[in-house]
PDB file of N, CA and C in Angstrom:
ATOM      1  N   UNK A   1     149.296  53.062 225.789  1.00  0.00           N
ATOM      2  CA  UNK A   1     149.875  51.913 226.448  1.00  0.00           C
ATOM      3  C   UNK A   1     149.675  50.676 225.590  1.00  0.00           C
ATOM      4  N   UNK A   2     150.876  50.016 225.558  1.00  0.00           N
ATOM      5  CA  UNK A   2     150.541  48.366 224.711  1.00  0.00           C
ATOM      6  C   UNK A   2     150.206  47.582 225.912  1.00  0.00           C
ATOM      7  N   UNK A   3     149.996  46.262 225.553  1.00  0.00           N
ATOM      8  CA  UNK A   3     149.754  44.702 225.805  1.00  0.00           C
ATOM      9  C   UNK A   3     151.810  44.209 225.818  1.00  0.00           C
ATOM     10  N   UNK A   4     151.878  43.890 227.545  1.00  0.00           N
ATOM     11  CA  UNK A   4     153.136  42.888 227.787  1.00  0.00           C
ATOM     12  C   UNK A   4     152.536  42.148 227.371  1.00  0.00           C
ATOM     13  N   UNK A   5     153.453  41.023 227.823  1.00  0.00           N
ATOM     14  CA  UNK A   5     153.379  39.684 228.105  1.00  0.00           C
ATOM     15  C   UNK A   5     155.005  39.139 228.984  1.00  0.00           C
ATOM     16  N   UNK A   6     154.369  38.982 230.315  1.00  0.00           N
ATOM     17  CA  UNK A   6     155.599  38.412 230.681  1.00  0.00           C
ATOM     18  C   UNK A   6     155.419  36.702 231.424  1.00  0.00           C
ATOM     19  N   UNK A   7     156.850  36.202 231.132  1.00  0.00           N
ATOM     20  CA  UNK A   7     156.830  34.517 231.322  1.00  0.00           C
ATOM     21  C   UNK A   7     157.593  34.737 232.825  1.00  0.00           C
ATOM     22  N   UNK A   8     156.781  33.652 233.503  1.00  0.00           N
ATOM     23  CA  UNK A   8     157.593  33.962 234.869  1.00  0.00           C
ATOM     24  C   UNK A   8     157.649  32.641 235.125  1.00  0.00           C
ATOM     25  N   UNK A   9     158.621  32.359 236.048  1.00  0.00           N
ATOM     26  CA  UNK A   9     159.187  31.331 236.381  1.00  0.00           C
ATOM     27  C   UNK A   9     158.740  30.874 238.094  1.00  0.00           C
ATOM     28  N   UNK A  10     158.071  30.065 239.086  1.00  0.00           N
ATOM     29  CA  UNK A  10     157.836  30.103 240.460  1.00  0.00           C
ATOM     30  C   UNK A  10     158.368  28.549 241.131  1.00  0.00           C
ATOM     31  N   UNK A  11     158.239  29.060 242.526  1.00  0.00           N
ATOM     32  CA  UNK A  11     158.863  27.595 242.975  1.00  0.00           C
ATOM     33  C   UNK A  11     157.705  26.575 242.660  1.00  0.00           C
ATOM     34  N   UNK A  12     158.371  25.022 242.984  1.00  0.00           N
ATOM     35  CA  UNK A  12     157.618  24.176 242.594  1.00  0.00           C
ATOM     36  C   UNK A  12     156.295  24.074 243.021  1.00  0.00           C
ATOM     37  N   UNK A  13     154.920  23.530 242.620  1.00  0.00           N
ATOM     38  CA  UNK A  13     153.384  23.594 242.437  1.00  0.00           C
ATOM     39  C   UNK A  13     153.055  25.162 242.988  1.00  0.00           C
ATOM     40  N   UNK A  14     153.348  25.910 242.797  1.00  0.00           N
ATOM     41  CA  UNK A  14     153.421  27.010 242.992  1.00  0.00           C
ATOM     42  C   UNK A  14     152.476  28.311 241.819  1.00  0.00           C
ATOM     43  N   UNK A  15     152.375  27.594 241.162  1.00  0.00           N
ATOM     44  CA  UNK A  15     152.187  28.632 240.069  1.00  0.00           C
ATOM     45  C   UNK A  15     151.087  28.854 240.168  1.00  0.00           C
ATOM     46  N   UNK A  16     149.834  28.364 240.831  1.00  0.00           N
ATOM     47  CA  UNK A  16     148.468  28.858 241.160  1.00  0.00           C
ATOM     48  C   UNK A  16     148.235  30.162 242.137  1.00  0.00           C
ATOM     49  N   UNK A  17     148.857  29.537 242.986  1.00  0.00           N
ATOM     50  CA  UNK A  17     148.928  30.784 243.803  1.00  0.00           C
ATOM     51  C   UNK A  17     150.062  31.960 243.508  1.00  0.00           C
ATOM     52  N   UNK A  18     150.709  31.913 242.732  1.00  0.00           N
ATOM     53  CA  UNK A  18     151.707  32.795 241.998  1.00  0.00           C
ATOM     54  C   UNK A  18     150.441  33.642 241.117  1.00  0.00           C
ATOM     55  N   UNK A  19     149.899  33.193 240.497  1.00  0.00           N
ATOM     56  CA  UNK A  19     149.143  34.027 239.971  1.00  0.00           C
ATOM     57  C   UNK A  19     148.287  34.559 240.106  1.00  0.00           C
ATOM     58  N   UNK A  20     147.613  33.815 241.063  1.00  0.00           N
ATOM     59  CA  UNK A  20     146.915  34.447 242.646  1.00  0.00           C
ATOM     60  C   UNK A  20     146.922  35.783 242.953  1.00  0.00           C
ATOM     61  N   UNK A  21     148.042  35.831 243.411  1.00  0.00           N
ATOM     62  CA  UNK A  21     148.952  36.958 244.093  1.00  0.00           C
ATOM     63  C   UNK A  21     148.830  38.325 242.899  1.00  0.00           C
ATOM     64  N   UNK A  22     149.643  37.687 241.564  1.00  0.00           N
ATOM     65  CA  UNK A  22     149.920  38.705 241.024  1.00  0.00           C
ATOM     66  C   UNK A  22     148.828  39.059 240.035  1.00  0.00           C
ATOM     67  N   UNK A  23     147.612  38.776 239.837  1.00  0.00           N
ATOM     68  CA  UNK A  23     146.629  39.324 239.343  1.00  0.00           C
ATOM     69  C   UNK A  23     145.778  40.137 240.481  1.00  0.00           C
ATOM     70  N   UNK A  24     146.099  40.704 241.679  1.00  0.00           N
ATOM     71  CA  UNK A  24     145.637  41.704 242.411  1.00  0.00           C
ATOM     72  C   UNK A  24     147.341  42.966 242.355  1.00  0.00           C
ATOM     73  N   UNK A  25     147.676  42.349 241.512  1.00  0.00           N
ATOM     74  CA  UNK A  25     148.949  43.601 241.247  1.00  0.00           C
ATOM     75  C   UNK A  25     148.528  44.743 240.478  1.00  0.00           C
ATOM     76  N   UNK A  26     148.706  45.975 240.535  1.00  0.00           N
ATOM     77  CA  UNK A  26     148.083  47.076 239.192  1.00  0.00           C
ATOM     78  C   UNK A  26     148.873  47.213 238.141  1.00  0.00           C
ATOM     79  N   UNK A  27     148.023  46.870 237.215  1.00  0.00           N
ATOM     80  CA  UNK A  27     148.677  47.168 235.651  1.00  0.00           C
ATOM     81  C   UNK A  27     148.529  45.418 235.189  1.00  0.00           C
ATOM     82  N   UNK A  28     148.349  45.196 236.348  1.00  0.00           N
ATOM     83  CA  UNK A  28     147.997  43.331 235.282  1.00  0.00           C
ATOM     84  C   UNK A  28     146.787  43.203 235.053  1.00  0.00           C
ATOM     85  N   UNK A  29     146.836  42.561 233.926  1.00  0.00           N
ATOM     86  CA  UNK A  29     145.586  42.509 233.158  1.00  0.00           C
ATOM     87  C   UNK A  29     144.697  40.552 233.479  1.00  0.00           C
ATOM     88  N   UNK A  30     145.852  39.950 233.315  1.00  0.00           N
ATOM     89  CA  UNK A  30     145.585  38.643 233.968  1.00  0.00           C
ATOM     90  C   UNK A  30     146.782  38.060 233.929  1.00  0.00           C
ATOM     91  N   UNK A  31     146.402  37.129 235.131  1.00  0.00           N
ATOM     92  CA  UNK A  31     147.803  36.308 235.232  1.00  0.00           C
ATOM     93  C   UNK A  31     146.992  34.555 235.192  1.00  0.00           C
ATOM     94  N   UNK A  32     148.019  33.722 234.335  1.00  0.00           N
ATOM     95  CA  UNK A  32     147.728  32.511 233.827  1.00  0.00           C
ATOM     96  C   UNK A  32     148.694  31.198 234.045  1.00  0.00           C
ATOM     97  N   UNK A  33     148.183  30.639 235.052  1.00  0.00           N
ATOM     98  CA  UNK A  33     149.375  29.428 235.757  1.00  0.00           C
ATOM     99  C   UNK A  33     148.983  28.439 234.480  1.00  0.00           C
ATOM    100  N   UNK A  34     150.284  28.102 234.077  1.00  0.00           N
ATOM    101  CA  UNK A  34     150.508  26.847 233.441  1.00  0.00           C
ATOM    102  C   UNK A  34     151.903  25.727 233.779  1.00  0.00           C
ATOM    103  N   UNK A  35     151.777  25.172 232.769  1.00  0.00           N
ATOM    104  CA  UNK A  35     152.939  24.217 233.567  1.00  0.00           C
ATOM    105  C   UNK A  35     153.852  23.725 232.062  1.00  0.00           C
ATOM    106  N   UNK A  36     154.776  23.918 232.253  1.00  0.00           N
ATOM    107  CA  UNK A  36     155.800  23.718 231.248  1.00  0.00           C
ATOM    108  C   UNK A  36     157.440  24.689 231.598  1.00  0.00           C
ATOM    109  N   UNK A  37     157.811  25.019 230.402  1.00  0.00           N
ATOM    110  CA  UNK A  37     158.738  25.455 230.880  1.00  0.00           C
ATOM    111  C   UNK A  37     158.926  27.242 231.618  1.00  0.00           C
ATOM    112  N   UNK A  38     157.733  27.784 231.255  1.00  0.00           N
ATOM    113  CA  UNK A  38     157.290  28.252 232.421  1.00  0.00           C
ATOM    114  C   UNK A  38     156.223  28.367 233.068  1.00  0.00           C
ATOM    115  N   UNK A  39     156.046  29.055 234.177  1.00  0.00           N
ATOM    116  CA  UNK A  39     154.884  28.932 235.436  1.00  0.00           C
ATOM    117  C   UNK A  39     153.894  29.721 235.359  1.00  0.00           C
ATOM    118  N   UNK A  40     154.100  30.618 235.108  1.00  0.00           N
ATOM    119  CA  UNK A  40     152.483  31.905 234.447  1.00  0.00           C
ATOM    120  C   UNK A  40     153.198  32.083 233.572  1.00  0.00           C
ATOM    121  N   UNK A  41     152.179  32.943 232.666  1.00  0.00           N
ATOM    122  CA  UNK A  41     151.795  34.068 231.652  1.00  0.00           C
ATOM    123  C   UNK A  41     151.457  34.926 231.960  1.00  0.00           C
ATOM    124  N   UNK A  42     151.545  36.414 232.329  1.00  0.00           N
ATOM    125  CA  UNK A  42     151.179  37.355 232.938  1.00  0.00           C
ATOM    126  C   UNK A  42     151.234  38.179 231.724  1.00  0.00           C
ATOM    127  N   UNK A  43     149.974  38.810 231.818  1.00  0.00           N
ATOM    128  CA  UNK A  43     149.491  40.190 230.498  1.00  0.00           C
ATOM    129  C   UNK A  43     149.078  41.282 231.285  1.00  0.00           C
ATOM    130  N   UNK A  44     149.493  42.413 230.965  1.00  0.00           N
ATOM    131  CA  UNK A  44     150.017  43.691 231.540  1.00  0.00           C
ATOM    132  C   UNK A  44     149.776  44.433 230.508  1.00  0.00           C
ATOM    133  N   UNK A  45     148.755  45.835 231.069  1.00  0.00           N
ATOM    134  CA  UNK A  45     148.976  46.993 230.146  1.00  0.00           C
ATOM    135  C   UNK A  45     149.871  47.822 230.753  1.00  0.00           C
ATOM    136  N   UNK A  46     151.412  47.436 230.482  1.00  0.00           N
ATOM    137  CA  UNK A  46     152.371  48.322 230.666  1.00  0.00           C
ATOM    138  C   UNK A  46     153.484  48.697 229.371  1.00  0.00           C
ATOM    139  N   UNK A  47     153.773  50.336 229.471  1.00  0.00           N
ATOM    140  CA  UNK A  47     154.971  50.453 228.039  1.00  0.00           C
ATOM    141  C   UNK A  47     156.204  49.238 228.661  1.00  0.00           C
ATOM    142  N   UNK A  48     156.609  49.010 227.461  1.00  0.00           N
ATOM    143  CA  UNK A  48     158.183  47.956 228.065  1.00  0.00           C
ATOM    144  C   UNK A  48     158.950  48.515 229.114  1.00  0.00           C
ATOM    145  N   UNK A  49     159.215  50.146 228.964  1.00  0.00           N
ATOM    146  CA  UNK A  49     159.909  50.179 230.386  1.00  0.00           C
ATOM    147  C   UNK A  49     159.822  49.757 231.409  1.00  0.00           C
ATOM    148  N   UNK A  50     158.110  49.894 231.742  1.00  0.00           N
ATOM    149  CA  UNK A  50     157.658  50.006 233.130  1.00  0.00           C
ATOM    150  C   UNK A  50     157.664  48.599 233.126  1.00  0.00           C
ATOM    151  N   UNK A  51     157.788  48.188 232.282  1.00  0.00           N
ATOM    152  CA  UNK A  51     157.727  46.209 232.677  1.00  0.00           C
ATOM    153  C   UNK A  51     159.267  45.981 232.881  1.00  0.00           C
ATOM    154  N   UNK A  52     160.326  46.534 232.923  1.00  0.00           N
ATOM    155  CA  UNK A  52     161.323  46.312 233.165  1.00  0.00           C
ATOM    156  C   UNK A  52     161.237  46.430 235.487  1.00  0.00           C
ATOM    157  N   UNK A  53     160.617  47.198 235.496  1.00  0.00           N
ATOM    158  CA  UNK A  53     160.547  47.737 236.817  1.00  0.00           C
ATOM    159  C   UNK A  53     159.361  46.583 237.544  1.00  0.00           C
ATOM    160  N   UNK A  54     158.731  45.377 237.013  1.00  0.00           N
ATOM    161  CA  UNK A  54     157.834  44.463 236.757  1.00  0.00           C
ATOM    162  C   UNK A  54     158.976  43.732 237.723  1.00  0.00           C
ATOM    163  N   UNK A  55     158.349  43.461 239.051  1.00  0.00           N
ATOM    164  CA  UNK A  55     159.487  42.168 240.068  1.00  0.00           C
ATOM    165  C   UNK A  55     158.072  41.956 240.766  1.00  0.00           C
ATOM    166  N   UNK A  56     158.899  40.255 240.918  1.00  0.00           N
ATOM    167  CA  UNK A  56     158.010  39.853 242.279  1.00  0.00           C
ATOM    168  C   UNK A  56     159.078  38.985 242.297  1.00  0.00           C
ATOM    169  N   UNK A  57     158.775  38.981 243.867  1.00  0.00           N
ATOM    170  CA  UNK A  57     159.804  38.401 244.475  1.00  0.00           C
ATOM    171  C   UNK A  57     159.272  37.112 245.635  1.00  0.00           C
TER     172      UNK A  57
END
């Protein structure tokens, strides 16, 4: 298995608890609220496929 990295986008002041959420997801490794042009950083030991199948909604 590699190292993702996926950029996610959340509603506004949102991104704390966005990452909140998705660092009790399996297969994430950590999730990282920042603020710019996007809202986390999420690192995942997943192959690229399975990060295609990677939603939150």
């Amino acid at each position: 298995m590699g190292t993702c990295y996926l950029l996610l986008t959340c509603a506004v002041n949102k991104n704390i608890e966005t990452a909140n959420i998705i660092r009790k997801l399996p297969g994430v490794e950590e999730a990282i609220p920042v603020t710019g042009a996007y809202d986390c950083i999420v690192k995942t030991e997943m192959i690229s496929d399975d990060v295609k199948k990677f939603r939150v909604i």
